[in-house]
Protein backbone atom coordinates (compact mmCIF):
# COMPACT_ATOMS: atom_id res chain seq x y z
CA UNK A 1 -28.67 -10.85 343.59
CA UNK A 2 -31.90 -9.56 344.90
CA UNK A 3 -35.10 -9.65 342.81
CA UNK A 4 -35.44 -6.20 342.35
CA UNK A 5 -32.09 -5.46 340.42
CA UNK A 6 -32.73 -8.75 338.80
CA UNK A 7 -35.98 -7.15 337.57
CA UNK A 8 -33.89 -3.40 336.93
CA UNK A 9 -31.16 -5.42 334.89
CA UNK A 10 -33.76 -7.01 332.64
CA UNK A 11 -35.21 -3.64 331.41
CA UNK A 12 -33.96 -1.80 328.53
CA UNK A 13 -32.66 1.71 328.61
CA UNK A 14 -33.99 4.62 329.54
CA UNK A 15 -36.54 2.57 331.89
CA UNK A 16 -33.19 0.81 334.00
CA UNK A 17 -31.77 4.33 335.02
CA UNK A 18 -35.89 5.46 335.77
CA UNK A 19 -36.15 2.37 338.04
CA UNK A 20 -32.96 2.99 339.67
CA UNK A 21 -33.61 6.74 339.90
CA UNK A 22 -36.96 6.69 341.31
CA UNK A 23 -36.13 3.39 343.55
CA UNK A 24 -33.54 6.08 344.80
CA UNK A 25 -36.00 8.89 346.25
CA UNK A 26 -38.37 6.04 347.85
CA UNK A 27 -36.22 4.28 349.27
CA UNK A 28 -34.42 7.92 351.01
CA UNK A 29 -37.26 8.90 352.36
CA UNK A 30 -37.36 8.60 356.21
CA UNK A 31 -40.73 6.65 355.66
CA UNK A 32 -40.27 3.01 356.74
CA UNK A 33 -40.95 1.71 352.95
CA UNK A 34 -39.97 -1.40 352.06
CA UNK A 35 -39.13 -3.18 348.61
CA UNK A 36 -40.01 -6.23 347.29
CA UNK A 37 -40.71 -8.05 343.89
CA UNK A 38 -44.83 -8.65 343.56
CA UNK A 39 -46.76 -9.55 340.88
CA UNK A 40 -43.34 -9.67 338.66
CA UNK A 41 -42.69 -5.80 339.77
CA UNK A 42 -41.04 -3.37 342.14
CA UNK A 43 -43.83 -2.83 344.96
CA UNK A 44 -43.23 -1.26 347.79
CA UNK A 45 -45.08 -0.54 351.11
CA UNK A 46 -45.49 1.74 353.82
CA UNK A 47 -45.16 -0.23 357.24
CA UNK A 48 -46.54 -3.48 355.71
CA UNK A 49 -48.95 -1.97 353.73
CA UNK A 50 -49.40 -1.93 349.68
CA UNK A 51 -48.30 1.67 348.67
CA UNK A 52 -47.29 1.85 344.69
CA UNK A 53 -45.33 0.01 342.34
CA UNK A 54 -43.25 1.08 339.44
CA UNK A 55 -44.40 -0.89 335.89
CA UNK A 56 -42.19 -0.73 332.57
CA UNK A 57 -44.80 -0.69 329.90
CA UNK A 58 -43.88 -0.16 326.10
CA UNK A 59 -42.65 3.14 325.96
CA UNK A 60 -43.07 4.62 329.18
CA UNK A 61 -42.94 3.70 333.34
CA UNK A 62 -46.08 3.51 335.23
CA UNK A 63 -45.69 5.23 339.06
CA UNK A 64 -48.71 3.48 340.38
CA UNK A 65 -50.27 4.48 343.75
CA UNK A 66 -52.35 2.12 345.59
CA UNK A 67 -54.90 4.21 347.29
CA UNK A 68 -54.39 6.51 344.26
CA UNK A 69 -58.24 7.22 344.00
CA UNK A 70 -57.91 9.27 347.48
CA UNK A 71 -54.57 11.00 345.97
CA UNK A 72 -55.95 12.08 342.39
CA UNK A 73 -57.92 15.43 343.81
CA UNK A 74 -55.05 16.91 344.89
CA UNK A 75 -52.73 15.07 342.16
CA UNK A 76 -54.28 16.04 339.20
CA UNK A 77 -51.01 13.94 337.17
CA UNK A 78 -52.23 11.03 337.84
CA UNK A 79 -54.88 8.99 335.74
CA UNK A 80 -56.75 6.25 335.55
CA UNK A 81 -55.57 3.81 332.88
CA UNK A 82 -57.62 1.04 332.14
CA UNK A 83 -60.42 1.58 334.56
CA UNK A 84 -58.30 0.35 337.86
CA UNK A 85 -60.87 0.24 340.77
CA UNK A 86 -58.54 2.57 342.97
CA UNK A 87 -54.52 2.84 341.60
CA UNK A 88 -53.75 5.77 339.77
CA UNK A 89 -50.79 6.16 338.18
CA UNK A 90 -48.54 8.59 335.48
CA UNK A 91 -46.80 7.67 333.04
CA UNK A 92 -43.08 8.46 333.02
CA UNK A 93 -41.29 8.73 329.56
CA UNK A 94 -38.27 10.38 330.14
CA UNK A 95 -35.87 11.27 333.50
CA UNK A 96 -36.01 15.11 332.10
CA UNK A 97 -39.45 15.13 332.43
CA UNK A 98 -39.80 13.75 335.65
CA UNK A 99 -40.81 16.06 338.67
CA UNK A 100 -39.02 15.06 342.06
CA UNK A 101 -40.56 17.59 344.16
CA UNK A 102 -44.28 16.26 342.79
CA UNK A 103 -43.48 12.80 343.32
CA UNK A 104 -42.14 13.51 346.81
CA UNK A 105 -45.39 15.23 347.82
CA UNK A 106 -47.36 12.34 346.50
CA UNK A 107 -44.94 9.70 347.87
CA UNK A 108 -45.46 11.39 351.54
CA UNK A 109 -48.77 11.92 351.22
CA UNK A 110 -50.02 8.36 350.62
CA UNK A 111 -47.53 7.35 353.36
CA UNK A 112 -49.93 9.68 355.69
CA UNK A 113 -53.26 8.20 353.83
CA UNK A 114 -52.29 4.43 355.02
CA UNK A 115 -50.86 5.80 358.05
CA UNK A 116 -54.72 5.50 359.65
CA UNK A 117 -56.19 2.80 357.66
CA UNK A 118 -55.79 -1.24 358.65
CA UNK A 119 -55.39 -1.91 354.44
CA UNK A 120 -54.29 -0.17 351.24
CA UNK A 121 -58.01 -1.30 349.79
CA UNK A 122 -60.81 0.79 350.52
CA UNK A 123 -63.21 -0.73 352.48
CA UNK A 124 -60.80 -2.41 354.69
C-alpha cells in the first residue's frame, strides 16, 4: 500500500473522506502535481517543487500552501497559524463547508507562483 492511504487509513472520520476528497481535486488538475508522504504528511508539489500539504490537527484539516505569504492578498481565507515564516493555511472542519471553486483558484494559482521561481522558499 502506498504511504499516503496508509496515512488516509490512519485518520479518523470526517478527516479520511476530507483527505480523500481534497487529494481528489489536486490530484485532477492538469497541473503536473505529485504526491508523496513528507514530514509524516500528504505533500505535494508542482513540477518538483514544495506546493502545500494537507495536516489533520484535532478537530479540523490544515490546507497549507507553501508560498502561502504571496497567496494571502488575494486569499483572504487563509491565515497564519502559529507565526509560519511563509505557509498559510485554512482550516477545514467539515466537507459542507468546504469551497471547491476557492480552493481550485488557490491550487492554480500557486502552481503559476512556482511556475517562475527555482524554490518554493522565498529568497531562493
Amino acid at each position: 500500500m502506498k504511504p499516503i492511504f496508509e496515512y488516509i487509513e490512519r485518520q479518523r472520520e470526517p478527516y479520511q473522506s476530507m483527505l480523500l476528497f481534497i487529494r481528489e481535486i489536486i490530484l485532477s488538475k492538469d497541473e503536473p502535481i505529485e504526491e508523496s508522504v513528507k514530514y509524516q504528511v500528504p505533500f505535494y508539489k508542482y513540477k518538483g517543487k514544495m506546493l502545500m500539504y494537507l495536516n489533520v490537527k484535532e478537530n479540523y484539516l490544515d490546507v497549507a500552501f507553501m508560498q502561502g505569504i504571496l497567496l494571502q492578498p488575494q486569499f483572504s481565507i487563509l491565515e497564519n497559524h502559529k507565526t509560519r515564516k511563509q505557509v498559510r493555511s485554512f482550516k477545514v472542519k467539515s466537507l459542507e463547508d468546504f469551497d471547491v471553486s476557492l480552493f481550485e483558484n488557490m491550487l492554480l494559482e500557486a502552481c503559476k507562483m512556482l511556475e517562475s521561481r527555482k524554490s518554493a522558499w522565498l529568497g531562493k
